[in-house]
Protein backbone atom coordinates (compact mmCIF):
# COMPACT_ATOMS: atom_id res chain seq x y z
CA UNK A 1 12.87 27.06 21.70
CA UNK A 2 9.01 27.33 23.30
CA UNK A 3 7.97 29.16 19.52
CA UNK A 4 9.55 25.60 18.13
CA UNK A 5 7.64 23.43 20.52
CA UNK A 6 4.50 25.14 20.24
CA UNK A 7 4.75 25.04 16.61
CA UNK A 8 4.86 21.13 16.40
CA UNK A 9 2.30 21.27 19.51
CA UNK A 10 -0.03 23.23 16.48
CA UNK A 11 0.91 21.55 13.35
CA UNK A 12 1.46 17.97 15.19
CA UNK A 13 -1.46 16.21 12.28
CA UNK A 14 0.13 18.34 9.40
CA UNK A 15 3.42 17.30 10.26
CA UNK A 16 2.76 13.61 10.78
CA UNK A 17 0.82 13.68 7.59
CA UNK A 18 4.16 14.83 5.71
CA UNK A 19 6.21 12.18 7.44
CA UNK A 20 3.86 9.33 6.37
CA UNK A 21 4.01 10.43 3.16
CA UNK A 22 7.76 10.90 2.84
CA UNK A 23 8.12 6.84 3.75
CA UNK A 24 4.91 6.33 1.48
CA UNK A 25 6.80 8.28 -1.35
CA UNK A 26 10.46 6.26 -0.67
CA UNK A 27 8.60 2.92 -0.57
CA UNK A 28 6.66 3.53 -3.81
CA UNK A 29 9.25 4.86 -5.52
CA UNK A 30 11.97 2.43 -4.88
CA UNK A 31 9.72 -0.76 -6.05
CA UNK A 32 9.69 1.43 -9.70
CA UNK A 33 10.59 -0.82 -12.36
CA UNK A 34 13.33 0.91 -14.36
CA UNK A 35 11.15 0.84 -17.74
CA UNK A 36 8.40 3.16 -15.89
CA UNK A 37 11.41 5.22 -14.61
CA UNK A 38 11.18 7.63 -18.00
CA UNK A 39 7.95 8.63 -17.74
CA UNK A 40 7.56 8.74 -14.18
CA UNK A 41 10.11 11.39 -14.43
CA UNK A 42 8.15 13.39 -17.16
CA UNK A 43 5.51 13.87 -14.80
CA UNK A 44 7.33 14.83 -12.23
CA UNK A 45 9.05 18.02 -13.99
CA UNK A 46 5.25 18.98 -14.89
CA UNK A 47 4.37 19.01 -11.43
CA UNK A 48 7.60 21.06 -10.33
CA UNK A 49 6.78 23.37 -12.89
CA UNK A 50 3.33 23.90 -11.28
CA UNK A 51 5.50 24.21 -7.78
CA UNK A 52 7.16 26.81 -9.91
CA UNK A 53 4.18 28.99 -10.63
CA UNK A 54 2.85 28.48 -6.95
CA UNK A 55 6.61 29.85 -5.65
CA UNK A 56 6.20 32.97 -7.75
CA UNK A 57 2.67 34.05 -6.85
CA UNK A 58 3.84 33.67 -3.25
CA UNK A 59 6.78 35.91 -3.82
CA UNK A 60 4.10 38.24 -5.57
CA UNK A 61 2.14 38.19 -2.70
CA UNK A 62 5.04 38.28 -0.12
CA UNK A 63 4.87 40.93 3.22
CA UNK A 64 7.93 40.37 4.57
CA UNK A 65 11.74 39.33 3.44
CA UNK A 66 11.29 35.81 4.94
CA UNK A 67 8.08 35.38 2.31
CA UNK A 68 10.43 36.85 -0.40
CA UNK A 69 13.39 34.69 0.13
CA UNK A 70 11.54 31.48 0.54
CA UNK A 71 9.90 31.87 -2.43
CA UNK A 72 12.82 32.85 -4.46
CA UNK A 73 14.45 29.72 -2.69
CA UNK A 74 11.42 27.71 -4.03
CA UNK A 75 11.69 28.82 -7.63
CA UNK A 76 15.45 28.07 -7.52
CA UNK A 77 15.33 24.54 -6.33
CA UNK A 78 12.30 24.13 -8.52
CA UNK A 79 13.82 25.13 -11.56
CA UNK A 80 17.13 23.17 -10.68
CA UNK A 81 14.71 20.35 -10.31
CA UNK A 82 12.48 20.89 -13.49
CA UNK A 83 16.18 21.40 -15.46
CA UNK A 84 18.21 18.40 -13.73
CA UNK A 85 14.84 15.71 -14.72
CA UNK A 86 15.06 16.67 -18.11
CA UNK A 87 18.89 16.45 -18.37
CA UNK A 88 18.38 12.53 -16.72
CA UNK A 89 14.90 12.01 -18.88
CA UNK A 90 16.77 12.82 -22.12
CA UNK A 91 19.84 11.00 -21.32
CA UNK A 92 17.66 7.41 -20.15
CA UNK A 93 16.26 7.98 -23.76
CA UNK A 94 18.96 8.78 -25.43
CA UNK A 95 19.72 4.93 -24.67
CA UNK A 96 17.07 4.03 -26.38
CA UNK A 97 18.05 6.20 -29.86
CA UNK A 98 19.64 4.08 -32.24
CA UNK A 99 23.04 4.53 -33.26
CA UNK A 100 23.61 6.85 -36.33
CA UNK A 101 26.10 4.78 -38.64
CA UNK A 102 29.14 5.99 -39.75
CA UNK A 103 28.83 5.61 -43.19
């Protein structure tokens, strides 16, 4: 519990830093009109696949099993990501395809 406290105590700016920008991040993105929603989401997956690359040099640079497995972890949930905004970036333009006729 002190290792926890004296963590925060340490990273206190760091820390705040993240939680400003996790309201910054909700209130930006939730005043996105839905016609910028497509390409927002384009750019997105090419950042995660930049978190990607960054999770597997750590795991190639990893000491200890704790390195290892949070990397791995981060190159799962990246990939998930990359894969699951694709999947909703081709389906929000699929809407926008125009209907094959069935002639």
């Amino acid at each position: 519990m002190n290792d926890v406290l004296l963590f925060f105590l340490q990273y206190r700016e760091a820390i705040f830093i993240i939680i400003l920008s996790l309201f910054l991040g909700i209130e930006v993105i939730s005043h996105v009109p839905s016609v910028l929603h497509t390409p927002l989401m384009s750019g997105a997956n090419a950042i995660h696949g930049v978190v990607i690359i960054g999770a597997i040099i750590v795991m190639g640079h990893a000491q200890d099993v704790l390195s290892m497995i949070l990397g791995f972890l981060a190159v799962i949930l990246g990939t998930l990501n990359v894969v699951g905004g694709f999947v909703v970036t081709d389906r929000m333009l699929e809407m926008f395809r125009k209907k094959k006729s069935k002639n």
